[in-house]
N, C-alpha and C. Protein backbone atom coordinates (compact mmCIF):
# COMPACT_ATOMS: atom_id res chain seq x y z
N UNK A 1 142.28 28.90 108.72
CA UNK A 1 142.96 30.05 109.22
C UNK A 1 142.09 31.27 109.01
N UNK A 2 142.63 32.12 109.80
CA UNK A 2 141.52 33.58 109.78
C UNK A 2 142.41 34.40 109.13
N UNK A 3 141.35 35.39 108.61
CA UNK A 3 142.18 36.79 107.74
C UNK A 3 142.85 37.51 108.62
N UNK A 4 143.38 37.88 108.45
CA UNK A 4 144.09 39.40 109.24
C UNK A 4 142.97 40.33 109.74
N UNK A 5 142.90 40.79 110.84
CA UNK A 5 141.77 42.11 111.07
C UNK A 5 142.10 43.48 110.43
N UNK A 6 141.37 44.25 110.02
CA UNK A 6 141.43 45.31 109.60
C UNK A 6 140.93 46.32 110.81
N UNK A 7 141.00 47.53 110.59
CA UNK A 7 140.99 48.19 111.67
C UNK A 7 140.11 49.13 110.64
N UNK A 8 138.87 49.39 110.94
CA UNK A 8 137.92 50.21 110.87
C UNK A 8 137.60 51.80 110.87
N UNK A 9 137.81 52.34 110.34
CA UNK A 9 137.12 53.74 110.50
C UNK A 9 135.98 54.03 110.85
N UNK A 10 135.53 54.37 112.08
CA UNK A 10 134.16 54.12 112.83
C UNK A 10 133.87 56.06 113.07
N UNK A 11 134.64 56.89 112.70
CA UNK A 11 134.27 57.92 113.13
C UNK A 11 132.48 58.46 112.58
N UNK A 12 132.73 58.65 111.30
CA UNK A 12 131.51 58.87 111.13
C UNK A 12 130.53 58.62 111.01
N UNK A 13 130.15 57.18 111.28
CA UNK A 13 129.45 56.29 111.43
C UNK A 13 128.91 56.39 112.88
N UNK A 14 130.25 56.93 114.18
CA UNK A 14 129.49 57.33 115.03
C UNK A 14 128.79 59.00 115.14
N UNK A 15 129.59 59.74 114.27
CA UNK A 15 129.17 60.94 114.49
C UNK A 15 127.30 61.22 113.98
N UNK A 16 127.44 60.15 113.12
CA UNK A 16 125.84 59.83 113.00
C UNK A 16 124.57 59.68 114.32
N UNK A 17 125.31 58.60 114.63
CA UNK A 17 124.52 57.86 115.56
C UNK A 17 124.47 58.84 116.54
N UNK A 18 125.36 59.45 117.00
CA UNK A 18 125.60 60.58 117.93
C UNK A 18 124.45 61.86 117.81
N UNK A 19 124.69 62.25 116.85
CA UNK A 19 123.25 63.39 116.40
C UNK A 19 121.85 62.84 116.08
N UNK A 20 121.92 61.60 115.89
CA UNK A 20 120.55 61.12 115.82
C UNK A 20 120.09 60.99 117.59
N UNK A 21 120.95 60.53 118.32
CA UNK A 21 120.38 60.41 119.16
C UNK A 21 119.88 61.93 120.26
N UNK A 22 121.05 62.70 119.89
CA UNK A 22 120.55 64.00 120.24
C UNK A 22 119.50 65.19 119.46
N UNK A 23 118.94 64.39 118.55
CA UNK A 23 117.75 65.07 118.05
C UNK A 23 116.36 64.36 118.61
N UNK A 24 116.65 63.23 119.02
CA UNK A 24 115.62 62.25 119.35
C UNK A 24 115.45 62.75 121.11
N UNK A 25 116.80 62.93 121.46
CA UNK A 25 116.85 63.44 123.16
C UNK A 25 116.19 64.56 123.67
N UNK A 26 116.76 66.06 122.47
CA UNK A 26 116.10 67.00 123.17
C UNK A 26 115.77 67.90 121.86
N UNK A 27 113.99 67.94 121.94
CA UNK A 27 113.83 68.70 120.47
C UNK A 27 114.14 70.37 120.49
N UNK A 28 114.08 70.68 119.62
CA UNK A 28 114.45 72.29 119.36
C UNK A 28 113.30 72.80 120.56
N UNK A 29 113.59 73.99 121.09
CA UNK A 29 113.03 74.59 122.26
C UNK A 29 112.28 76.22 121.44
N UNK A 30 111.32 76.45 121.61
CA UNK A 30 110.68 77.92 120.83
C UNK A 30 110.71 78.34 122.03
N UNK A 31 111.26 79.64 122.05
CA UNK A 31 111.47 81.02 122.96
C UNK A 31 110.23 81.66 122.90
N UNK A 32 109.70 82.01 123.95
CA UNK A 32 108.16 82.65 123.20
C UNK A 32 108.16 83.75 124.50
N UNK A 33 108.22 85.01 124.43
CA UNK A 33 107.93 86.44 124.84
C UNK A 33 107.03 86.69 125.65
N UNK A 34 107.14 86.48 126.92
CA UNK A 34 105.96 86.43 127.98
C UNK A 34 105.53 88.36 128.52
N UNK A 35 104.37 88.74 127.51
CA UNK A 35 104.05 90.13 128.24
C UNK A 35 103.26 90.15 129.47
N UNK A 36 103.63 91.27 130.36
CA UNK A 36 102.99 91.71 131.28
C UNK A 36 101.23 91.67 130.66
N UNK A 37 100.25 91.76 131.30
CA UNK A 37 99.12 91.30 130.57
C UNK A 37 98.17 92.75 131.32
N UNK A 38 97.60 93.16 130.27
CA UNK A 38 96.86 95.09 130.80
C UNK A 38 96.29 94.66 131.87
N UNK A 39 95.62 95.41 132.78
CA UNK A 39 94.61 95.05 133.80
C UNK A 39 93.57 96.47 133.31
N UNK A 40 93.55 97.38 132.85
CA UNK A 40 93.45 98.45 132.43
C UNK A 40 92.64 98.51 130.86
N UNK A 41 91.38 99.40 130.92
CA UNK A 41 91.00 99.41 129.70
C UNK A 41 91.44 100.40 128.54
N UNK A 42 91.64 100.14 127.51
CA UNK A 42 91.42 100.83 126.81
C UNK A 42 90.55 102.25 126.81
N UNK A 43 90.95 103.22 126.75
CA UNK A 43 89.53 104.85 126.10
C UNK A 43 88.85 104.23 125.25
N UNK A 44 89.29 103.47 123.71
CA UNK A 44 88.12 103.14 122.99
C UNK A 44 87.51 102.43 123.31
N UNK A 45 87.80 101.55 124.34
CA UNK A 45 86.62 100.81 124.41
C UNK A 45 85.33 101.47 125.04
N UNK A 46 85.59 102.41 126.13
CA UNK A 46 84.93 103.52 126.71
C UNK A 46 83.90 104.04 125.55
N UNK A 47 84.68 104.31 124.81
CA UNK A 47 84.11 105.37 123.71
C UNK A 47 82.81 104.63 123.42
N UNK A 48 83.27 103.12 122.87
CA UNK A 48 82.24 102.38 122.08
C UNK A 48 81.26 101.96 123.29
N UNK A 49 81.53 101.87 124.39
CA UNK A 49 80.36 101.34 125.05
C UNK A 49 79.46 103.15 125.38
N UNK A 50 79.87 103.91 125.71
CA UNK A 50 79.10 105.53 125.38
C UNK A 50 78.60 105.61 124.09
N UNK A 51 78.80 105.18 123.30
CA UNK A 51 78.34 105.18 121.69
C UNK A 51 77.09 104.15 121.77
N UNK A 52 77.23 103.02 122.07
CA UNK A 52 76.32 102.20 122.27
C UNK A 52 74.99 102.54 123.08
N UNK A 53 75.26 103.16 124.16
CA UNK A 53 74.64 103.46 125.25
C UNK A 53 73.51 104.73 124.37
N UNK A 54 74.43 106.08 123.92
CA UNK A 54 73.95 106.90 123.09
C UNK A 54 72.91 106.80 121.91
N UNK A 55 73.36 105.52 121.31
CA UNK A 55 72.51 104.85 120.32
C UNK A 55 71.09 104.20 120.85
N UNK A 56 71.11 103.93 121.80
CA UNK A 56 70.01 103.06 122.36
C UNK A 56 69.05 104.40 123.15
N UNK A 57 69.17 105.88 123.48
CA UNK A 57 68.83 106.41 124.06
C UNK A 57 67.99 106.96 123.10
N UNK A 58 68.74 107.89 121.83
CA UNK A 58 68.43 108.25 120.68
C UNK A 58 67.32 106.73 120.22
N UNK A 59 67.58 105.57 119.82
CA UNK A 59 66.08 104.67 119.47
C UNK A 59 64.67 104.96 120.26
N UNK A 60 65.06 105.17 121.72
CA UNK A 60 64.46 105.36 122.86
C UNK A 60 63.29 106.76 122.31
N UNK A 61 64.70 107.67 122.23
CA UNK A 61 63.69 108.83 121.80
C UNK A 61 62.74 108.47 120.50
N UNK A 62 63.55 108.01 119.23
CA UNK A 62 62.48 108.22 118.23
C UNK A 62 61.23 107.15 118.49
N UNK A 63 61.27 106.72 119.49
CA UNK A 63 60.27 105.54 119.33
C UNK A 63 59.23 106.17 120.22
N UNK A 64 59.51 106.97 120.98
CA UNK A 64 58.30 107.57 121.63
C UNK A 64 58.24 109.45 121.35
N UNK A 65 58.52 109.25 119.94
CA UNK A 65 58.53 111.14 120.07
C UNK A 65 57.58 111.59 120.41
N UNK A 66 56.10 111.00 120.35
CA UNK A 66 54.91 111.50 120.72
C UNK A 66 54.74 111.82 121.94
N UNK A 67 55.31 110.70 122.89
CA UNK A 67 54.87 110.94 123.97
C UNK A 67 55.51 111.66 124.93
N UNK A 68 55.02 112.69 125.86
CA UNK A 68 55.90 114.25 126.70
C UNK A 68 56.65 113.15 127.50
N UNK A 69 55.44 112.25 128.47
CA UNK A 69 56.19 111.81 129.74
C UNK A 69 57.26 110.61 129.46
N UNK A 70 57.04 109.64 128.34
CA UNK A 70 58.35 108.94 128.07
C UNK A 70 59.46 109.64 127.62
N UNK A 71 59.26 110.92 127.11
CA UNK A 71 60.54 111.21 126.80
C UNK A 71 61.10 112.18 128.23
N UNK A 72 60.35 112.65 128.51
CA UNK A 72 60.98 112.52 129.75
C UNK A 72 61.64 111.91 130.65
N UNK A 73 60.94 110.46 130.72
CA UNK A 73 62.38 109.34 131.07
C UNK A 73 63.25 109.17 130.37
N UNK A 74 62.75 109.20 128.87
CA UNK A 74 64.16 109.30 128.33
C UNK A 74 65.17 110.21 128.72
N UNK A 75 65.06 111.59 128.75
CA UNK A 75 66.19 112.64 129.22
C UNK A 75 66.57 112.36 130.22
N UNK A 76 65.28 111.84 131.74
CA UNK A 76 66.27 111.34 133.07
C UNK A 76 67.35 110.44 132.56
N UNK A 77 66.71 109.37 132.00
CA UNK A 77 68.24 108.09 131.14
C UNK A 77 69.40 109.00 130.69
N UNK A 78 69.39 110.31 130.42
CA UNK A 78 70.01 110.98 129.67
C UNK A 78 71.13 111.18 130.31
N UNK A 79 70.35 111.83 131.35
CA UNK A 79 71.43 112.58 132.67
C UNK A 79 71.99 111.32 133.16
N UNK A 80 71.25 110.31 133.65
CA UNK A 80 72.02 108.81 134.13
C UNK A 80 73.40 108.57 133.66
N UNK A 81 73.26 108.85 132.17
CA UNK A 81 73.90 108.24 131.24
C UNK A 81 75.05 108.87 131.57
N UNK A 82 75.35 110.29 131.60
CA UNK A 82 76.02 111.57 131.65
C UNK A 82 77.03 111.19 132.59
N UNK A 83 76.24 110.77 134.23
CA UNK A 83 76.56 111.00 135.47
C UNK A 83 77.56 109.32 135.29
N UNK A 84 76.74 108.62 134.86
CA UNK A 84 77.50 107.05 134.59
C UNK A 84 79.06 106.93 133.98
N UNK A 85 78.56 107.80 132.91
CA UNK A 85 79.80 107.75 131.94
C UNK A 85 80.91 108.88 132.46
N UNK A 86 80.50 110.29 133.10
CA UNK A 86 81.08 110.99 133.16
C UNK A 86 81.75 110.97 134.62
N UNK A 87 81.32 110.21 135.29
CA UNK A 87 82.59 110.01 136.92
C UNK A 87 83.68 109.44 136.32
N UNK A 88 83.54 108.26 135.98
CA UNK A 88 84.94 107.73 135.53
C UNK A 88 85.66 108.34 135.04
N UNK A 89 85.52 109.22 134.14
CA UNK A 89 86.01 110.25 132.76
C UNK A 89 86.90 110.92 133.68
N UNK A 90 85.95 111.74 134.95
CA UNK A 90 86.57 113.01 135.54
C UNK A 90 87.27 112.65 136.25
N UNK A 91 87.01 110.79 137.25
CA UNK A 91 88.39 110.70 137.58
C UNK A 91 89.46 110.21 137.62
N UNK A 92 89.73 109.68 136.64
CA UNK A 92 90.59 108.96 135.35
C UNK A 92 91.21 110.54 134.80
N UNK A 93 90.76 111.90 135.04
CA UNK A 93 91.62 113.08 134.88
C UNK A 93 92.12 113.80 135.84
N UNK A 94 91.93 113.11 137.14
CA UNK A 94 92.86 113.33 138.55
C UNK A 94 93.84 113.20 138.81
N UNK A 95 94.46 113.63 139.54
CA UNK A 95 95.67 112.97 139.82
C UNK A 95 97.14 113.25 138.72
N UNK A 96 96.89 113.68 137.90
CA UNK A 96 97.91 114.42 136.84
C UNK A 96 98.48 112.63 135.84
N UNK A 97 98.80 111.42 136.75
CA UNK A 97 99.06 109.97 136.28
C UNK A 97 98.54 109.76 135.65
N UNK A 98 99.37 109.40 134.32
CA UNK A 98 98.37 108.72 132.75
C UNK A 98 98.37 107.18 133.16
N UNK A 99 97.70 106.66 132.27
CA UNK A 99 97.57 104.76 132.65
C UNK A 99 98.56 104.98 131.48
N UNK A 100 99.61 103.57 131.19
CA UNK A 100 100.59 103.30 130.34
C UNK A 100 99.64 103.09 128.95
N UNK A 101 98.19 101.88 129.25
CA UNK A 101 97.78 101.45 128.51
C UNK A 101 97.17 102.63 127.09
N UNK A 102 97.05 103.41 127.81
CA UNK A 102 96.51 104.79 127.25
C UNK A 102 97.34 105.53 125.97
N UNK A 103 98.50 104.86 126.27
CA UNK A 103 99.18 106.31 125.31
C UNK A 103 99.51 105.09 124.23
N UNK A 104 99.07 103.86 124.11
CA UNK A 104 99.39 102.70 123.56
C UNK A 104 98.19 103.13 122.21
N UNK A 105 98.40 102.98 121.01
CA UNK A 105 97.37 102.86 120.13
C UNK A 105 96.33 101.71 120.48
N UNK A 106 94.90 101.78 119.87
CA UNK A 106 93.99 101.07 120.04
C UNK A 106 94.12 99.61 119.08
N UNK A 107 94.66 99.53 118.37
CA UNK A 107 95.16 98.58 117.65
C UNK A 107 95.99 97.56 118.68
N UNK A 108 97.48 98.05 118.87
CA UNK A 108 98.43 97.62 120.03
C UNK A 108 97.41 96.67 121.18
N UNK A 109 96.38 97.75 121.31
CA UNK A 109 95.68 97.20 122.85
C UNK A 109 94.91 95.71 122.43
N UNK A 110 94.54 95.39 121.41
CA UNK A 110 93.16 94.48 120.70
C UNK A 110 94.20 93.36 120.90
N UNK A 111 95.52 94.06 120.36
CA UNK A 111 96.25 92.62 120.23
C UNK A 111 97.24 91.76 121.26
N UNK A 112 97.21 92.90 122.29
CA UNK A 112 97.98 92.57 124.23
C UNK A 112 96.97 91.77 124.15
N UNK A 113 97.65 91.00 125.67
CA UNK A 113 96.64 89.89 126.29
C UNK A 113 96.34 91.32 127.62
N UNK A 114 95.17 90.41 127.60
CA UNK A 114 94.37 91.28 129.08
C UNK A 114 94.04 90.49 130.53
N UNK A 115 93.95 90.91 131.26
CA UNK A 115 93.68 90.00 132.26
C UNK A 115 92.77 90.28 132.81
N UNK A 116 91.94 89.22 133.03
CA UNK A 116 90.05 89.27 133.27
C UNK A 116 90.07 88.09 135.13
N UNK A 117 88.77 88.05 135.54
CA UNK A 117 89.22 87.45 136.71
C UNK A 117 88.62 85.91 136.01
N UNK A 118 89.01 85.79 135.41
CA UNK A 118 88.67 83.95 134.77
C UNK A 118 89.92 83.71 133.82
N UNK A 119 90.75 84.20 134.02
CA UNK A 119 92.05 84.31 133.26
C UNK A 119 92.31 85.25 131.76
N UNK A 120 93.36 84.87 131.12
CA UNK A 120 93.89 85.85 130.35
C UNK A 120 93.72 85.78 128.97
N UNK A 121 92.93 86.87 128.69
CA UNK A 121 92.12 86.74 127.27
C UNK A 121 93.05 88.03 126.14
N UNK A 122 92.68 87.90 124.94
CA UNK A 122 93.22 89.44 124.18
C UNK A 122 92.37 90.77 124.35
N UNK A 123 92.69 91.33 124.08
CA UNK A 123 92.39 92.83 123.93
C UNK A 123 91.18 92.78 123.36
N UNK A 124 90.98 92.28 122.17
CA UNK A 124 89.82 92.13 121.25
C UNK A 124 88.86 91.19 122.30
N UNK A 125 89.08 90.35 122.76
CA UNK A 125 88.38 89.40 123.77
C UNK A 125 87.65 89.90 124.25
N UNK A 126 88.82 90.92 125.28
CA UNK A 126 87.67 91.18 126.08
C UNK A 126 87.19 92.54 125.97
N UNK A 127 87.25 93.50 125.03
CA UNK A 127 86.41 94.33 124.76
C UNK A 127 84.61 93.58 124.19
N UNK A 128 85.51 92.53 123.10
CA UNK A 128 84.07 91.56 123.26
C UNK A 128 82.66 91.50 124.08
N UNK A 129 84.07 90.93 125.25
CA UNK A 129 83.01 90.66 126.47
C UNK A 129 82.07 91.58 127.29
N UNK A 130 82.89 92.75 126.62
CA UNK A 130 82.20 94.10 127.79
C UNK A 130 81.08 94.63 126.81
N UNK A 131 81.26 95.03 125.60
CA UNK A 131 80.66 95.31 124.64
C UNK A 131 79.06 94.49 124.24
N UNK A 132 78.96 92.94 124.08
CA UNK A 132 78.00 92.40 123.63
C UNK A 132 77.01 92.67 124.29
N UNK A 133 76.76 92.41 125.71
CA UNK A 133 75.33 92.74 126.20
C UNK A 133 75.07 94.09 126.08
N UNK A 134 75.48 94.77 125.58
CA UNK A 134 75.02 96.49 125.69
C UNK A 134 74.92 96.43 124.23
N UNK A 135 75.54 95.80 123.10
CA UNK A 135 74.95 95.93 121.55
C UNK A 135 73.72 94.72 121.36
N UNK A 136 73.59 93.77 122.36
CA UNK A 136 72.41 92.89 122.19
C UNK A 136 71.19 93.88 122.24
N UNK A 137 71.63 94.58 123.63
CA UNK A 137 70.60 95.60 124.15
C UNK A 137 69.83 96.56 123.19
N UNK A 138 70.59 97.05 122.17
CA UNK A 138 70.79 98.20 121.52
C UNK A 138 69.49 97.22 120.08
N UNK A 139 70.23 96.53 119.94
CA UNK A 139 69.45 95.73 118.78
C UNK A 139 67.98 95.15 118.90
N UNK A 140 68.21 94.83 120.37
CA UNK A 140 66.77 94.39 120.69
C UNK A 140 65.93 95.86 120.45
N UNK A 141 66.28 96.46 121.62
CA UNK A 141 65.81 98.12 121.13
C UNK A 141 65.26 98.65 120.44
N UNK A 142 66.29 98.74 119.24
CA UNK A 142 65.99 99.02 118.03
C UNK A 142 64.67 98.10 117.30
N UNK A 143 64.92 96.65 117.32
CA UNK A 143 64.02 95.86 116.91
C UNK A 143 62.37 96.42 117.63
N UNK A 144 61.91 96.25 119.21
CA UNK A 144 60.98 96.83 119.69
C UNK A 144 60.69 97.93 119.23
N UNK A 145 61.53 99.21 119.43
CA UNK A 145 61.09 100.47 118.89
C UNK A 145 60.24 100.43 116.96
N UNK A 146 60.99 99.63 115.96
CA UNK A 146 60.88 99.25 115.08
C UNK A 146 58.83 98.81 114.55
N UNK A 147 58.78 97.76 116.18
CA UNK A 147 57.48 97.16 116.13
C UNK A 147 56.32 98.19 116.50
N UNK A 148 57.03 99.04 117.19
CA UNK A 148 56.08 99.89 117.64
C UNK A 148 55.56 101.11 117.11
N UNK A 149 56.84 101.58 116.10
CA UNK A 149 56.50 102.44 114.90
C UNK A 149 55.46 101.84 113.86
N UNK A 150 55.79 100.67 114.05
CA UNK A 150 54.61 100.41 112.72
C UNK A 150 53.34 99.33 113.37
N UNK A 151 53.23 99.57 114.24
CA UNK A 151 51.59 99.18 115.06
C UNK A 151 51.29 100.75 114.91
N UNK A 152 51.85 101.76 114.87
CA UNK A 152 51.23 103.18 115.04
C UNK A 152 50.25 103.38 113.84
């Protein structure tokens, strides 16, 4: 003969199985903050590539103080430099319209994403990118001018 059946309490035994399977189904989802990405530079970065530029003109000079007619190219470089740096300046002050990116601290900007035409890099990135060949420049520069002071 058979026992009597008992009748089971299955609730939480399924409420188990139930959440296991919905942790296994769909994992936790991270929300992540999609910014508009600058197209727009930074002023400091401006600054530092005029600083750079400045620095390499000044090596320029001390490396040929002797001579009238190189430094004479140097000063044409001078005015170059002036006319290079200073269109943008004057008209980037047209028009009365500030850029947004502008009134943003320089910090803020390093740490936005930027958008470059090879896709979307940080702030720091791509000042990077604009920056290195003009401080390679500067160093080499410096290094030549360096060799040439002391062959004198």
């Amino acid at each position: 003969m058979g026992y009597p059946a008992e009748v089971m309490e299955t609730q939480i035994l399924e409420a188990e199985i139930e959440s296991a399977l919905k942790e296994r189904a769909a994992p936790a989802l991270t929300l992540v903050k999609i910014e508009q990405a600058n197209t727009s530079l930074h002023g400091g970065v401006f600054k530092a590539l005029a600083l750079i530029y400045a620095a390499l003109l000044a090596v320029f000079w001390l490396t040929f103080a002797g001579d009238k007619e190189a430094l004479f190219m140097v000063a044409i470089s001078a005015v170059y430099l002036a006319a290079y740096m200073g269109t943008p300046f004057m008209l980037s002050r047209v028009g009365g319209r500030v850029d947004p990116v502008q009134e943003k601290s320089f910090a803020a900007f390093l740490k936005e994403p930027f958008e470059t035409w090879t896709g979307v890099v940080s702030g720091r990135e791509a000042m990077l990118q604009i920056l290195l060949v003009p401080s390679a420049v500067l160093i080499a520069g410096a290094g030549m001018g360096l060799i040439i002071a002391m062959s004198r």
